[in-house]
C-alpha atoms as a PDB file:
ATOM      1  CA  UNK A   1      96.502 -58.785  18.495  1.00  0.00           C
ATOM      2  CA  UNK A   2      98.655 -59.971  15.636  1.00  0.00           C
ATOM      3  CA  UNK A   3     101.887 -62.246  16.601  1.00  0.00           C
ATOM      4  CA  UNK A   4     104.095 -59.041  17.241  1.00  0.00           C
ATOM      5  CA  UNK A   5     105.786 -58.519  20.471  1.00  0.00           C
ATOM      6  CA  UNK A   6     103.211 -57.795  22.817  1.00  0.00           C
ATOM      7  CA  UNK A   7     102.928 -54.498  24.800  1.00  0.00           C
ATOM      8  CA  UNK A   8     104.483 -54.013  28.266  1.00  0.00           C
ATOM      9  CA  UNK A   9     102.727 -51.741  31.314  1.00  0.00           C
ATOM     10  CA  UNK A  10     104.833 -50.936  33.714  1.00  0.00           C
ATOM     11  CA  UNK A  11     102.862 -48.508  36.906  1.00  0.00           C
ATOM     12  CA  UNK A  12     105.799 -47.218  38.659  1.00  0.00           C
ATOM     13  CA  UNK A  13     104.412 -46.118  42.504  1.00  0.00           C
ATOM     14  CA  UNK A  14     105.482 -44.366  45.678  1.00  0.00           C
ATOM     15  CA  UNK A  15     106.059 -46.905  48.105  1.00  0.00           C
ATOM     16  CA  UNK A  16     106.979 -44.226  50.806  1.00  0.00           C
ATOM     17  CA  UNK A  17     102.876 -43.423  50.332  1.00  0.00           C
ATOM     18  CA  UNK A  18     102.159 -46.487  50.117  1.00  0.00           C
ATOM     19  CA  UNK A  19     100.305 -46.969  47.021  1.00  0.00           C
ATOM     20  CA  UNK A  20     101.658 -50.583  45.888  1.00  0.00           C
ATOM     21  CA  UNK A  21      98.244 -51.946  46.778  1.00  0.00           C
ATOM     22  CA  UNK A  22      96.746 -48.816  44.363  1.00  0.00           C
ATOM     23  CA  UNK A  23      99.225 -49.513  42.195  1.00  0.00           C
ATOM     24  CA  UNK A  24      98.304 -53.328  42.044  1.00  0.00           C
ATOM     25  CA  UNK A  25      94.714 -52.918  41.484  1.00  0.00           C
ATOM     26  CA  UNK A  26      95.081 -51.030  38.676  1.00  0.00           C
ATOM     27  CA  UNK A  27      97.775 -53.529  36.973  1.00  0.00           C
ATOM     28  CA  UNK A  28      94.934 -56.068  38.303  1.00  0.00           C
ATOM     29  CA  UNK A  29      92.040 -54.580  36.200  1.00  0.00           C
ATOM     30  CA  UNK A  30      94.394 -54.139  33.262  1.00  0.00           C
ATOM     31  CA  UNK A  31      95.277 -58.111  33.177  1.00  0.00           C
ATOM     32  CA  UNK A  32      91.333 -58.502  33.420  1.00  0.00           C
ATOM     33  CA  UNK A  33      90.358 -56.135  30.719  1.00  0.00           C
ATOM     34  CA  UNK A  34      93.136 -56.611  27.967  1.00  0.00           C
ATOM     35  CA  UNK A  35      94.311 -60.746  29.097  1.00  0.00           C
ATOM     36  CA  UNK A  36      96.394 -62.016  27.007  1.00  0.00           C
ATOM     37  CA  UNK A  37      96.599 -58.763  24.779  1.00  0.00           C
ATOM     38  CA  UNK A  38      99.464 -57.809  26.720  1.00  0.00           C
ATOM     39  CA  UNK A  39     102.560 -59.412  27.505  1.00  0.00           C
ATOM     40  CA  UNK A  40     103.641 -57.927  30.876  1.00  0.00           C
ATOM     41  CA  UNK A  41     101.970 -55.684  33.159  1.00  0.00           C
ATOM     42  CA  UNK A  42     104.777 -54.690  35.988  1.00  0.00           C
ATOM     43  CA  UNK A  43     104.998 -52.766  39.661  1.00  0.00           C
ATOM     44  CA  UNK A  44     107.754 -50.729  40.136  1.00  0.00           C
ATOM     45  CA  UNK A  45     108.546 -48.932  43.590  1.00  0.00           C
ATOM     46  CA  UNK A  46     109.340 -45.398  43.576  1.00  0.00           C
ATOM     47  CA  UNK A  47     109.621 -42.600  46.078  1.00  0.00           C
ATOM     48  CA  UNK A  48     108.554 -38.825  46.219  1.00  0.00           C
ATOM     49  CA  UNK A  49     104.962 -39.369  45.498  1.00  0.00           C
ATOM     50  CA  UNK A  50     105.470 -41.080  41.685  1.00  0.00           C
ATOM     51  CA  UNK A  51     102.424 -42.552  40.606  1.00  0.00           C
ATOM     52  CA  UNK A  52     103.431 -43.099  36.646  1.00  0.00           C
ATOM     53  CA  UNK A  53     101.731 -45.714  34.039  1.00  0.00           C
ATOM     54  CA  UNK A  54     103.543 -46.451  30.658  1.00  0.00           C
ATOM     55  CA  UNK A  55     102.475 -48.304  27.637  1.00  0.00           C
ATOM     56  CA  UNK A  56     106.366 -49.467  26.364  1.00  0.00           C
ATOM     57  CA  UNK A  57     108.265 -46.609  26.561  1.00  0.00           C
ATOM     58  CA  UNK A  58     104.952 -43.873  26.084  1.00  0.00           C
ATOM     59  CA  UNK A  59     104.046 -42.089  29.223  1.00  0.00           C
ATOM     60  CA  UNK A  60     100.059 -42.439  29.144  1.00  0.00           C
ATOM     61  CA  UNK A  61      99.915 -41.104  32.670  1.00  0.00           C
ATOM     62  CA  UNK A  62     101.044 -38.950  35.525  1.00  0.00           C
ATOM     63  CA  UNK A  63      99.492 -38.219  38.951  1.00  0.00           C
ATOM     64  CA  UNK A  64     101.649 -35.087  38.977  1.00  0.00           C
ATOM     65  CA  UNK A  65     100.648 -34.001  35.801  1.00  0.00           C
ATOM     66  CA  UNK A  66      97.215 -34.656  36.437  1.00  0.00           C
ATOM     67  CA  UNK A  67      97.163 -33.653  39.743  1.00  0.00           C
ATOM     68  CA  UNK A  68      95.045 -36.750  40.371  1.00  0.00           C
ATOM     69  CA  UNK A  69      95.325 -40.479  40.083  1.00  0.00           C
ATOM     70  CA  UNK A  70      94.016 -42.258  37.205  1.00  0.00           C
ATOM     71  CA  UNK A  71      90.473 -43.835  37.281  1.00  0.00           C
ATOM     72  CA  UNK A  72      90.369 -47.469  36.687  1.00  0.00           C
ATOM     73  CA  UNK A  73      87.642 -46.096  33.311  1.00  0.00           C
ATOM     74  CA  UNK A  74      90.275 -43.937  31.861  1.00  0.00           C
ATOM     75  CA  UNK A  75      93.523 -46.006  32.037  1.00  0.00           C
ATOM     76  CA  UNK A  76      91.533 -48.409  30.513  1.00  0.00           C
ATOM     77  CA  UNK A  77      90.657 -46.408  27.592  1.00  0.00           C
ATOM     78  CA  UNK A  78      93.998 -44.993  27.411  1.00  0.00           C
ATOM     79  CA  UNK A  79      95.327 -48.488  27.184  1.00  0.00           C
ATOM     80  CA  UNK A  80      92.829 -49.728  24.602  1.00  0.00           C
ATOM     81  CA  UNK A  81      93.086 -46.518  22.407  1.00  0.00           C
ATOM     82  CA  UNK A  82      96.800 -47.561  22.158  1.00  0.00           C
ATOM     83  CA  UNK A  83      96.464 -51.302  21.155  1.00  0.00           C
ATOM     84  CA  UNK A  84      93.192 -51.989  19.975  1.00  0.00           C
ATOM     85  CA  UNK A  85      91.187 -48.659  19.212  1.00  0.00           C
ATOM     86  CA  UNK A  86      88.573 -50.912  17.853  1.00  0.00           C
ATOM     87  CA  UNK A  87      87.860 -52.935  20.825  1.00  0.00           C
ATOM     88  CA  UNK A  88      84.710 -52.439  22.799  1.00  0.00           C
ATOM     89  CA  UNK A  89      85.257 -51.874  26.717  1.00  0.00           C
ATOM     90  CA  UNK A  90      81.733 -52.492  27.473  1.00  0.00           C
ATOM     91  CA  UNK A  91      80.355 -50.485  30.807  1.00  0.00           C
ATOM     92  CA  UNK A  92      83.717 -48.407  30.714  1.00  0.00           C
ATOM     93  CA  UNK A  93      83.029 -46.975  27.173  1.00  0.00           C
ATOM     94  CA  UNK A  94      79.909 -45.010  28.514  1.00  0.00           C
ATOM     95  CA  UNK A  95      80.050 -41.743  30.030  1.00  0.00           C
END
């Protein structure tokens, strides 16, 4: 990643459900993945069953819209696709 700002995630979750600890793991496999490719990954507590992950201001997933919640696989890819379409993601590029 070149010496531009680096990208911010931000996984805004229903706390009312519960799903910080969902909601953590997934901002947990991020850091792992992408390091120090990104320059924030945050949690934000929601209510009404919000499960929401956005690169900077792009909204690269919804629960609602999905009707699902993201697999650790795909968020990944979503992420990479963004930043570094090049990059390899090893085990969660195969199908």
């Amino acid at each position: 990643m070149s010496d531009l700002r680096k990208p911010r995630i931000s996984i805004l979750y229903c706390s009312q459900c519960n799903w910080m600890l969902r909601a953590a793991w997934l901002a947990q496999e991020l850091l792992n993945t992408f390091g120090q490719d990104l320059g924030e990954v945050a949690l934000q507590p929601g209510t009404g069953g919000i499960m929401e992950i956005r690169l900077d201001d792009e909204l690269i997933f919804s629960r609602k819209e999905a009707g699902r919640f993201p697999e650790s696989k795909e968020l990944k890819q979503l992420v990479r696709d963004r930043i570094d379409p090049d990059r390899p993601l090893g085990h969660s590029d195969r199908k």
